[in-house]
N, C-alpha and C. Protein backbone atom coordinates (compact mmCIF):
# COMPACT_ATOMS: atom_id res chain seq x y z
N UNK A 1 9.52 8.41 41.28
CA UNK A 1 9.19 8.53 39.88
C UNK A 1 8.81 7.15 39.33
N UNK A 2 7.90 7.13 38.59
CA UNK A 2 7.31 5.85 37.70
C UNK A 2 8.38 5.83 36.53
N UNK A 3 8.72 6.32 35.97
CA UNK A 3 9.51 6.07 34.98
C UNK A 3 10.87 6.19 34.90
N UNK A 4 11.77 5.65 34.46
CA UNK A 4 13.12 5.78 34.15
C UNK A 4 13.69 7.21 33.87
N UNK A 5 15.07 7.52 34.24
CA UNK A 5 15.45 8.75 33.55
C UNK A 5 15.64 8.74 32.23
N UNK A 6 15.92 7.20 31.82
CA UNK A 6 16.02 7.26 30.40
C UNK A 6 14.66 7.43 29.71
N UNK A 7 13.71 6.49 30.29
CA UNK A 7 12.68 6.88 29.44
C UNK A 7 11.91 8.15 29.68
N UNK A 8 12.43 8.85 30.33
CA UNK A 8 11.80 10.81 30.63
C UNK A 8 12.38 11.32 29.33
N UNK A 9 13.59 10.90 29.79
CA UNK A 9 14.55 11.93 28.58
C UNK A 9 14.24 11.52 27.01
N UNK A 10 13.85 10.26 26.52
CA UNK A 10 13.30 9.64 25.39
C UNK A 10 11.98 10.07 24.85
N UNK A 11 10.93 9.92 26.10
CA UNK A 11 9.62 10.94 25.59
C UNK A 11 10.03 12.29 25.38
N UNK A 12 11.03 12.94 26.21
CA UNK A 12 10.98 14.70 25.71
C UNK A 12 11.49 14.79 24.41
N UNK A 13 12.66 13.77 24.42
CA UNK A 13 13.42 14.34 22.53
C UNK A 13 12.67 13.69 21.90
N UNK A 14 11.57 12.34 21.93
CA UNK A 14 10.57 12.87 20.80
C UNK A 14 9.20 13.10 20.57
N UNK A 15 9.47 13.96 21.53
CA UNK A 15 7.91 14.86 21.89
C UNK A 15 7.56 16.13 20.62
N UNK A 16 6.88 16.15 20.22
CA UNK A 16 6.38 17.57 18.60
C UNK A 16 6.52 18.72 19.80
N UNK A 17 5.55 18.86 20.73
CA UNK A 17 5.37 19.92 21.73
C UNK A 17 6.39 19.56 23.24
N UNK A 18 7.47 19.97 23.10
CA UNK A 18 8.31 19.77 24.54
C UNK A 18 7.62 20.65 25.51
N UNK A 19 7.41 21.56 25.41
CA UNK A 19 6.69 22.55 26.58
C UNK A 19 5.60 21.72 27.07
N UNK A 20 4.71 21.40 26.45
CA UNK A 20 3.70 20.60 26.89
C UNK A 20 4.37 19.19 27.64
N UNK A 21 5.10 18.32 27.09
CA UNK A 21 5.63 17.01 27.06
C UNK A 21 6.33 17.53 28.94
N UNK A 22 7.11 18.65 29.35
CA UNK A 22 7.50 18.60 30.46
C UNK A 22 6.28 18.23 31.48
N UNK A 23 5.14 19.15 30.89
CA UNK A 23 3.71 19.49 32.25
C UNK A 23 3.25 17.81 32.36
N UNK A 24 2.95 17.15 31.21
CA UNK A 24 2.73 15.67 30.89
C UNK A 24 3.55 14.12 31.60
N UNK A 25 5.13 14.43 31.92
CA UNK A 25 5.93 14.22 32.08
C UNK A 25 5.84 14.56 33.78
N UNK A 26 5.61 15.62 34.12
CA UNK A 26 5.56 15.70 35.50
C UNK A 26 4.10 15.03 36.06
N UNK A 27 2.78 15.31 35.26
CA UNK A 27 1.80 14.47 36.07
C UNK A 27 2.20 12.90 35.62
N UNK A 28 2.66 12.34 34.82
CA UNK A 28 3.13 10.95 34.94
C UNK A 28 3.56 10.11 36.17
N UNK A 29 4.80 11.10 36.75
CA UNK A 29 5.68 10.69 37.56
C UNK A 29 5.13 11.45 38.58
N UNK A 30 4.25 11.89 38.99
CA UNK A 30 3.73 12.43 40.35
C UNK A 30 4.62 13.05 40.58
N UNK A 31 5.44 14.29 39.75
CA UNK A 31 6.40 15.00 40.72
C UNK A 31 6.26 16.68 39.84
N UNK A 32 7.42 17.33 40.05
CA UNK A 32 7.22 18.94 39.99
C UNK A 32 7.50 18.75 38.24
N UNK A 33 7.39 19.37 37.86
CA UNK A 33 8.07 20.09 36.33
C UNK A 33 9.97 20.34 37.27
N UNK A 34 9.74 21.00 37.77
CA UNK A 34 11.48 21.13 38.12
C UNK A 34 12.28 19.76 38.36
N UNK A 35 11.30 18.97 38.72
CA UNK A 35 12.22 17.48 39.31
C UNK A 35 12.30 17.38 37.62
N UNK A 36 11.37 17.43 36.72
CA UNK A 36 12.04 16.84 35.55
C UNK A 36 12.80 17.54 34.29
N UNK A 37 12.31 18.95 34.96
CA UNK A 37 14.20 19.47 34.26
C UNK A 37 15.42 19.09 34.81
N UNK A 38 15.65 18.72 36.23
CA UNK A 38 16.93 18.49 36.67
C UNK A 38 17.15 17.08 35.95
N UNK A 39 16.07 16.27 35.49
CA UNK A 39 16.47 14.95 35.18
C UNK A 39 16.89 15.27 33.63
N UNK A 40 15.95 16.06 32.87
CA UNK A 40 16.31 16.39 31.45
C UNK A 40 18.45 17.01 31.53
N UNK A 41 18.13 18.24 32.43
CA UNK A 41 19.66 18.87 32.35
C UNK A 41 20.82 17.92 32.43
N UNK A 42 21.07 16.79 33.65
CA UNK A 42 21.81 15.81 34.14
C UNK A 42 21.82 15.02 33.06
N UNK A 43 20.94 14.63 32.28
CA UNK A 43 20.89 13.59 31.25
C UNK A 43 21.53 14.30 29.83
N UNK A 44 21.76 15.59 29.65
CA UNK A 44 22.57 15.77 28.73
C UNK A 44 21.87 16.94 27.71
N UNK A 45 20.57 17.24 28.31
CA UNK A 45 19.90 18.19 27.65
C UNK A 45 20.57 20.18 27.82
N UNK A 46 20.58 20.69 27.08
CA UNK A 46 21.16 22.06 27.68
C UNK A 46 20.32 22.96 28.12
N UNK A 47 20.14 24.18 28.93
CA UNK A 47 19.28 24.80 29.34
C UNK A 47 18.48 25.36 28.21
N UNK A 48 19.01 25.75 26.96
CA UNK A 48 18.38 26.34 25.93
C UNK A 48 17.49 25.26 24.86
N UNK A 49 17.53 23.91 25.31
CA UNK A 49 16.82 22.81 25.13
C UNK A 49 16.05 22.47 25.91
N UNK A 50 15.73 23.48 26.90
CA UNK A 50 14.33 23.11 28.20
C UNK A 50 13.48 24.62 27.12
N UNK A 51 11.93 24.46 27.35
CA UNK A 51 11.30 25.21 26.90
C UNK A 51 11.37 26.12 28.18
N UNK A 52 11.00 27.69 27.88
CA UNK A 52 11.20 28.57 28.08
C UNK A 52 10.34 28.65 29.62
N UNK A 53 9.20 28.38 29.71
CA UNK A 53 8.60 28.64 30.75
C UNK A 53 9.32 27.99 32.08
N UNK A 54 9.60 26.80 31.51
CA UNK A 54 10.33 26.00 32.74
C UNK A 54 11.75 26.23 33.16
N UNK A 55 12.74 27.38 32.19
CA UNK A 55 14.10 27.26 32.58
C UNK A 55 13.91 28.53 33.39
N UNK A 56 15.16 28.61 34.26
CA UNK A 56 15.58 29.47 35.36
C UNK A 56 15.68 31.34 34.62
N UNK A 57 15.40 31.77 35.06
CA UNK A 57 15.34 33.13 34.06
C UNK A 57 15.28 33.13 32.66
N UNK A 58 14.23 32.68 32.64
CA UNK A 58 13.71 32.35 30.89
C UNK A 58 13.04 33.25 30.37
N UNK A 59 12.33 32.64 29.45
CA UNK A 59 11.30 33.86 28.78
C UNK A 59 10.51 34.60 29.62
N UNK A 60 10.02 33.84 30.69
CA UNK A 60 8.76 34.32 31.18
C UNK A 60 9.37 35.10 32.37
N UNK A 61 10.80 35.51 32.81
CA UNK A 61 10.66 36.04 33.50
C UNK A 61 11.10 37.86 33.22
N UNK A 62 10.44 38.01 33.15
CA UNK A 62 9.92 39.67 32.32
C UNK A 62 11.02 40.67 33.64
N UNK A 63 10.56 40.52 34.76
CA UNK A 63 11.25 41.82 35.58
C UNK A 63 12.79 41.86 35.12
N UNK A 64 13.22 40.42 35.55
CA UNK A 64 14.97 40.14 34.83
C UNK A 64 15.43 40.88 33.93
N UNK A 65 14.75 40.25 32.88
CA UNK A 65 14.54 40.74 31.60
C UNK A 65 14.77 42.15 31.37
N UNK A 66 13.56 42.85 32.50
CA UNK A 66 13.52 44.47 32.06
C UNK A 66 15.14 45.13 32.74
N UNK A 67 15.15 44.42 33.98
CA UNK A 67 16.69 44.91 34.67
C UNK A 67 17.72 44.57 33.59
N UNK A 68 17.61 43.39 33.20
CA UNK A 68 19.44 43.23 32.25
C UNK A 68 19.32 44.29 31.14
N UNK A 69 18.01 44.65 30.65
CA UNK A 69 18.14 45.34 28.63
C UNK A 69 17.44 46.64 29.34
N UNK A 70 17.67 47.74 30.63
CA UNK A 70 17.15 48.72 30.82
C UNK A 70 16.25 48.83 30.11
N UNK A 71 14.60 48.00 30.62
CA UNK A 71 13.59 48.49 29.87
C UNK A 71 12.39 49.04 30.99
N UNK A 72 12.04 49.71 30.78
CA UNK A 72 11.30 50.19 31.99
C UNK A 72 9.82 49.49 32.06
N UNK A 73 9.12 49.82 33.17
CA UNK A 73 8.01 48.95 32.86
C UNK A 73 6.71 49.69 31.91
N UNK A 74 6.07 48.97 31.52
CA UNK A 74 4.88 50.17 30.67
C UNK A 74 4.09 51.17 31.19
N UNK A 75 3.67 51.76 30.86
CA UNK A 75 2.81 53.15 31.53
C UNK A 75 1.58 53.36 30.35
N UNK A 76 0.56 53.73 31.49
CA UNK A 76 -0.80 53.97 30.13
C UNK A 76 -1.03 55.26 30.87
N UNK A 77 -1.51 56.16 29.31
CA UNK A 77 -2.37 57.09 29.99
C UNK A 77 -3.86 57.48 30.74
N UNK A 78 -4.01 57.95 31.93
CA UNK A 78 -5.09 57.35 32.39
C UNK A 78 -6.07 57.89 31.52
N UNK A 79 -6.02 58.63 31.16
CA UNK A 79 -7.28 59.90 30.68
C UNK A 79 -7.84 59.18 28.99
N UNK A 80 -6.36 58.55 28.16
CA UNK A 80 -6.93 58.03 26.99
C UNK A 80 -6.85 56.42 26.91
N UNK A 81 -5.96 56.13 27.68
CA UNK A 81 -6.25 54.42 28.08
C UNK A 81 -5.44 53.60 26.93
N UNK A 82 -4.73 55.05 26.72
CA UNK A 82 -3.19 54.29 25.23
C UNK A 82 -1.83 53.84 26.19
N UNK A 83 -1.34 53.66 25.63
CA UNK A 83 -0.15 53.27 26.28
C UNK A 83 1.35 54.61 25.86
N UNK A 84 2.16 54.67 26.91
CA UNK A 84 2.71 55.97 26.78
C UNK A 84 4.30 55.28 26.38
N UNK A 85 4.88 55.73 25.48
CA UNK A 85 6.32 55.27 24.79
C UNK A 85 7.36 56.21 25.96
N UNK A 86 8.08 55.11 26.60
CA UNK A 86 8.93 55.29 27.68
C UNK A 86 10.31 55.81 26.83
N UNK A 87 10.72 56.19 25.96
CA UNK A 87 11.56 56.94 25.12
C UNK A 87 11.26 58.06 24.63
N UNK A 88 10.21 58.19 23.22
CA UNK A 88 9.67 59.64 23.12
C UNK A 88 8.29 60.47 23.88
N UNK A 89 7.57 59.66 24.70
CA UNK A 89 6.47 60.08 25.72
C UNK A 89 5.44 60.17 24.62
N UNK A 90 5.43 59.63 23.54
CA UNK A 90 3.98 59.59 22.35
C UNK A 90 2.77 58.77 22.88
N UNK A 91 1.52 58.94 22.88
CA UNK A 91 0.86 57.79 23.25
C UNK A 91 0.76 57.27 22.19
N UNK A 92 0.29 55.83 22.07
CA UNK A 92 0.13 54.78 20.95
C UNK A 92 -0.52 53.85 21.42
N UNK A 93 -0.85 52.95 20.34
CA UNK A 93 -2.05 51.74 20.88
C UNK A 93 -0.99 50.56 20.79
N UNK A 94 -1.50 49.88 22.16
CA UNK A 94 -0.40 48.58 21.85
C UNK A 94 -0.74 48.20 23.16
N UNK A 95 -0.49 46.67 23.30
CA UNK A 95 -0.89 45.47 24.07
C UNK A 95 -0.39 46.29 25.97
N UNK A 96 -0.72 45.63 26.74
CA UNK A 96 -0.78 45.74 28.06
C UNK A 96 0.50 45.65 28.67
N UNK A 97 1.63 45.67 27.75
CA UNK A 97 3.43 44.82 28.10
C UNK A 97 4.13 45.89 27.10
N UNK A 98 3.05 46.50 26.16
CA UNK A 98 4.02 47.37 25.52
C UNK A 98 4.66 48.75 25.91
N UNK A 99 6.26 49.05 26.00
CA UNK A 99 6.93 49.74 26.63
C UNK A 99 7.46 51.14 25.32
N UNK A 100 7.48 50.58 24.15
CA UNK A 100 7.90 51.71 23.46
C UNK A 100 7.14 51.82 21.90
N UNK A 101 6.64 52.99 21.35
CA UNK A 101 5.92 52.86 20.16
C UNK A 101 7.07 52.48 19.20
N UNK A 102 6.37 51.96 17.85
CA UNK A 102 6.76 51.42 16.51
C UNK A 102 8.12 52.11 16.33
N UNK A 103 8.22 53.52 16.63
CA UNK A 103 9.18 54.04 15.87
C UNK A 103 10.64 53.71 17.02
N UNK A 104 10.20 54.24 18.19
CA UNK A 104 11.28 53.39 19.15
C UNK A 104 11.86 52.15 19.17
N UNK A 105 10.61 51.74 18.85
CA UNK A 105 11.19 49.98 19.25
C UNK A 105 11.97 49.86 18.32
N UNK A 106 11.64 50.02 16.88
CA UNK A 106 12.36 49.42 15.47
C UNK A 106 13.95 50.11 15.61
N UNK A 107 14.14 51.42 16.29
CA UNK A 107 15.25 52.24 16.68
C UNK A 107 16.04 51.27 17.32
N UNK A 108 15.16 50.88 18.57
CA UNK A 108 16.46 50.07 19.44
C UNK A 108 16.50 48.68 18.96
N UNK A 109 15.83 48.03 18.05
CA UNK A 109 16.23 46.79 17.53
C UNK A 109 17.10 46.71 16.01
N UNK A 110 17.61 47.66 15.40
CA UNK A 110 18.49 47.72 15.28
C UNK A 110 19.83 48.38 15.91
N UNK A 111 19.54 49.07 16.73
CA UNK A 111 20.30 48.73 17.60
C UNK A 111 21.26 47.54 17.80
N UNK A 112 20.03 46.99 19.05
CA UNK A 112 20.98 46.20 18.86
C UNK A 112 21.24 45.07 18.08
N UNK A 113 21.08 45.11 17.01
CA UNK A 113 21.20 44.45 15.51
C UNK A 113 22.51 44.34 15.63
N UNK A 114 22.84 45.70 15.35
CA UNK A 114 24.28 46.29 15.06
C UNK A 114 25.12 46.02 16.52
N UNK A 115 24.92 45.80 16.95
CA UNK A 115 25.70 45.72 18.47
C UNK A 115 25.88 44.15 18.62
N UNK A 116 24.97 43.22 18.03
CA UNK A 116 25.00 41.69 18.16
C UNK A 116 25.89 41.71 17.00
N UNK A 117 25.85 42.41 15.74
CA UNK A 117 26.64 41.56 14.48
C UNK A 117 27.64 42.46 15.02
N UNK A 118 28.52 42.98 15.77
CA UNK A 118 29.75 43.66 16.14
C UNK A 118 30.10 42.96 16.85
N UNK A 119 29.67 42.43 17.95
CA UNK A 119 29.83 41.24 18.98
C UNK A 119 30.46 39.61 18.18
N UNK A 120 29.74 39.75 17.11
CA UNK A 120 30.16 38.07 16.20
C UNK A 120 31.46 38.67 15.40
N UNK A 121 31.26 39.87 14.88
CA UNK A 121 32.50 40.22 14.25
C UNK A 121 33.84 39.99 15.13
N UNK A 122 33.39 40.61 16.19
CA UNK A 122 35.09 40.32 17.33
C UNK A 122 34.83 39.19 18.00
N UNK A 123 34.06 38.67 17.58
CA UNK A 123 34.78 37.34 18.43
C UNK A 123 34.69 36.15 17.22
N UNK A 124 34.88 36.20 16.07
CA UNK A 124 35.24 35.26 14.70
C UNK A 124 36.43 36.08 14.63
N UNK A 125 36.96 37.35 14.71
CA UNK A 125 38.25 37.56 14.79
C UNK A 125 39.39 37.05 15.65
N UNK A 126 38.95 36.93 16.98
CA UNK A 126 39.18 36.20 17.53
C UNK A 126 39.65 34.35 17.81
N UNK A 127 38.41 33.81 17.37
CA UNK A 127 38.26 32.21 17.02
C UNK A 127 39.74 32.63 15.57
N UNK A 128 39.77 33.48 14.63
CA UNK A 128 40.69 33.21 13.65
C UNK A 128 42.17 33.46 14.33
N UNK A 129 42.33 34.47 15.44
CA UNK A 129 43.67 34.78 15.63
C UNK A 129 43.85 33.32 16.92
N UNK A 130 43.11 32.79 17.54
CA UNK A 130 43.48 32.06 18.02
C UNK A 130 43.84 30.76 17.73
N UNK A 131 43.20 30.16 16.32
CA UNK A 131 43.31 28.93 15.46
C UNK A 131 44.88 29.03 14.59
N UNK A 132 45.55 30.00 15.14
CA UNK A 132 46.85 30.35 13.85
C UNK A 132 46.62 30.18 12.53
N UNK A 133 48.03 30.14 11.73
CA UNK A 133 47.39 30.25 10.34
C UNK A 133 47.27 29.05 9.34
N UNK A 134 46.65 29.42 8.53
CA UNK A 134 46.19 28.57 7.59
C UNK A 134 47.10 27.70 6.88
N UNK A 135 47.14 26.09 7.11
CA UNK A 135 48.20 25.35 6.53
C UNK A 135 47.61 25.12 5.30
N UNK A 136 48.56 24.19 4.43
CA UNK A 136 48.86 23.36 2.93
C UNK A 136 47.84 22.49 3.22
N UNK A 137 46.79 22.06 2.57
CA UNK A 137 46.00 20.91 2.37
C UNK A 137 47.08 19.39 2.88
N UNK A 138 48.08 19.64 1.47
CA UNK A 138 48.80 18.39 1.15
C UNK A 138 50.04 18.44 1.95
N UNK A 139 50.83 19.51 2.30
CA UNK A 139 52.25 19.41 2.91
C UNK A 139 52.00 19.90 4.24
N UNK A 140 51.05 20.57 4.51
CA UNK A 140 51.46 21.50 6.01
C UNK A 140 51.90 22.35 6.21
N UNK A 141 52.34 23.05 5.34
CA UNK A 141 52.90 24.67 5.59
C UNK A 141 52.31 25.32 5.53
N UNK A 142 52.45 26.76 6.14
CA UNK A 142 52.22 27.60 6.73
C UNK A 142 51.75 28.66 5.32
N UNK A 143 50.33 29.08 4.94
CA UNK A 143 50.35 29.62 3.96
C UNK A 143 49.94 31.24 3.99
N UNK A 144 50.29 32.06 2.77
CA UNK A 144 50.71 33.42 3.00
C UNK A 144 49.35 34.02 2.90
N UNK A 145 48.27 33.29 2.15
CA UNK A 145 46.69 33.74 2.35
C UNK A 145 45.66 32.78 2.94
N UNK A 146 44.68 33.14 3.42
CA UNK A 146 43.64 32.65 4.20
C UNK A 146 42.84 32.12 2.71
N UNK A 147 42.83 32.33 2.13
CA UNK A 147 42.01 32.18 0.76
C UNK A 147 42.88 31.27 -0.32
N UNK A 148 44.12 30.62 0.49
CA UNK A 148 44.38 29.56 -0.46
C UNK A 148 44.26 28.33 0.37
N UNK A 149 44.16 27.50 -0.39
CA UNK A 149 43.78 25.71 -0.07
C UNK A 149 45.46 25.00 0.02
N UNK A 150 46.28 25.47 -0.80
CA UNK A 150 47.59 24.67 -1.10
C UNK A 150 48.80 26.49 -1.25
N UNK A 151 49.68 25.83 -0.84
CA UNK A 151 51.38 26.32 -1.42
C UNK A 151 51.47 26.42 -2.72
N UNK A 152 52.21 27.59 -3.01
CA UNK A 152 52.34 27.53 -4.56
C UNK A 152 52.84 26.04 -5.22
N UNK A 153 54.14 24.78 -4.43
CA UNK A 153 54.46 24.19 -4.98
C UNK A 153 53.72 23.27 -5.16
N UNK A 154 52.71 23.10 -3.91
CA UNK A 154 51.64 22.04 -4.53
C UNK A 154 50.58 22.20 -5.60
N UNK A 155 50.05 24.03 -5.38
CA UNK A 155 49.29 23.88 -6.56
C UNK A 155 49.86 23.45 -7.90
N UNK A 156 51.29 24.17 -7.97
CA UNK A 156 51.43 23.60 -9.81
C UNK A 156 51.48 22.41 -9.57
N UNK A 157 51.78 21.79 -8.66
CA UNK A 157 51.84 19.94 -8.90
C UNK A 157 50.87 19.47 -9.05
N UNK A 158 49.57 20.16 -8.64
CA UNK A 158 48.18 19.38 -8.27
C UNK A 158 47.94 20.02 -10.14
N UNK A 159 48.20 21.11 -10.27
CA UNK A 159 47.32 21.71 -11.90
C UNK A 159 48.10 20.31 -12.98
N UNK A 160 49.58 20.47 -12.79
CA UNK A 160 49.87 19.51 -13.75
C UNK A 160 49.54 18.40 -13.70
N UNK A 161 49.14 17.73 -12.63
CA UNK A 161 48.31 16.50 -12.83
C UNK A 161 47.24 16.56 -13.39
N UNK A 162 46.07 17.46 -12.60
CA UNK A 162 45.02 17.52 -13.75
C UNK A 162 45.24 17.82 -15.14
N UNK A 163 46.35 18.38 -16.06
CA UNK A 163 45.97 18.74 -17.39
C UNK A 163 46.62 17.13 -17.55
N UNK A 164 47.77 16.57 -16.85
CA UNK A 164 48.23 15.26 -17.49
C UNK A 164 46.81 14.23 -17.60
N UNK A 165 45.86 14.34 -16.65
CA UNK A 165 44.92 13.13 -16.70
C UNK A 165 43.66 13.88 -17.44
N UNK A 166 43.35 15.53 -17.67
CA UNK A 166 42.85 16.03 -18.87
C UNK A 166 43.03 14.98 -20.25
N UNK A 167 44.53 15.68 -20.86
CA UNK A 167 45.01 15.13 -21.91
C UNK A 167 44.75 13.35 -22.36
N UNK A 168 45.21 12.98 -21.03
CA UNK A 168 44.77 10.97 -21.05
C UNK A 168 43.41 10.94 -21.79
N UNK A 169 42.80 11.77 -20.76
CA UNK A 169 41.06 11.27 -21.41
C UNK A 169 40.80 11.64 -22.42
N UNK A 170 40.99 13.14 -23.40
CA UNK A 170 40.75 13.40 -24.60
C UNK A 170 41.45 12.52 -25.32
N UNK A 171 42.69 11.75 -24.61
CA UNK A 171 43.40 10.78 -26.05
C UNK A 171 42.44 9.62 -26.32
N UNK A 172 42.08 9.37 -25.18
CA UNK A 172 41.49 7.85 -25.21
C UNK A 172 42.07 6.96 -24.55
């Protein structure tokens, strides 16, 4: 390699186009695009900080894809040259990758809408039952709601201070 790992990793974080900056980055250094994700990953970058084409089962790899989210592959009809919805068997017009018409697709994306915000629901229930409960700002105890900041004895201590330094200022 012609260049440093540091200075690989310096052009990618401030590159506008990283996808591009990897292909750029590899004819620099006379080597693969993969030699310079392993240098990006090792250096502290995360896989979801490599652009898509270049990480290991990424965007672009579609079969994966169709195996993990049971999606089947597309089908056209030969006779009208539409594409056939692998859920209700409707033909419809849609790109060369498309697997289910408008009304399907929008079906299973909320879907799993509802299946991702159920997924965050139990596991922020979680992150809360595992963090125990909610202490005193000021003392540390153990308090009886999630929705208070202080103990009853600190709040009146904290209110009577504010009306005592209220009162100061309206006196003068």
């Amino acid at each position: 390699m012609h260049m440093t790992e540091k200075e690989i990793v310096t052009s990618f974080r401030q590159a506008k186009n990283r996808e591009r900056q990897v292909a750029i980055l590899a004819q620099l250094n006379a080597c693969t695009t993969g030699d310079i994700v392993e240098v990006l990953l090792k250096n502290g970058f995360t896989p979801k900080d490599i652009p898509g084409r270049y990480r290991k089962g990424g965007k672009r790899d579609r079969k994966a894809y169709r195996k993990e989210h049971q999606v089947p592959p597309p089908k056209r009809d030969t006779k009208t040259g539409k594409m056939v919805c692998a859920e209700c068997g409707t033909l419809f017009d849609g790109k060369c990758n498309a697997v289910f018409c408008a009304a399907c697709g929008q079906r299973r994306r909320e879907k799993w809408e509802k299946e991702r915000r159920q997924r965050d629901k139990e596991r922020l229930a979680a992150e809360r039952a595992a963090s125990g409960p909610k202490l005193c700002a000021d003392c540390g105890t153990p308090l009886k709601s999630k929705l208070n900041t202080y103990c009853a004895a600190c709040a009146a201590r904290r209110k009577r201070e504010s009306q005592r330094k209220s009162k100061k200022r309206k006196k003068g």
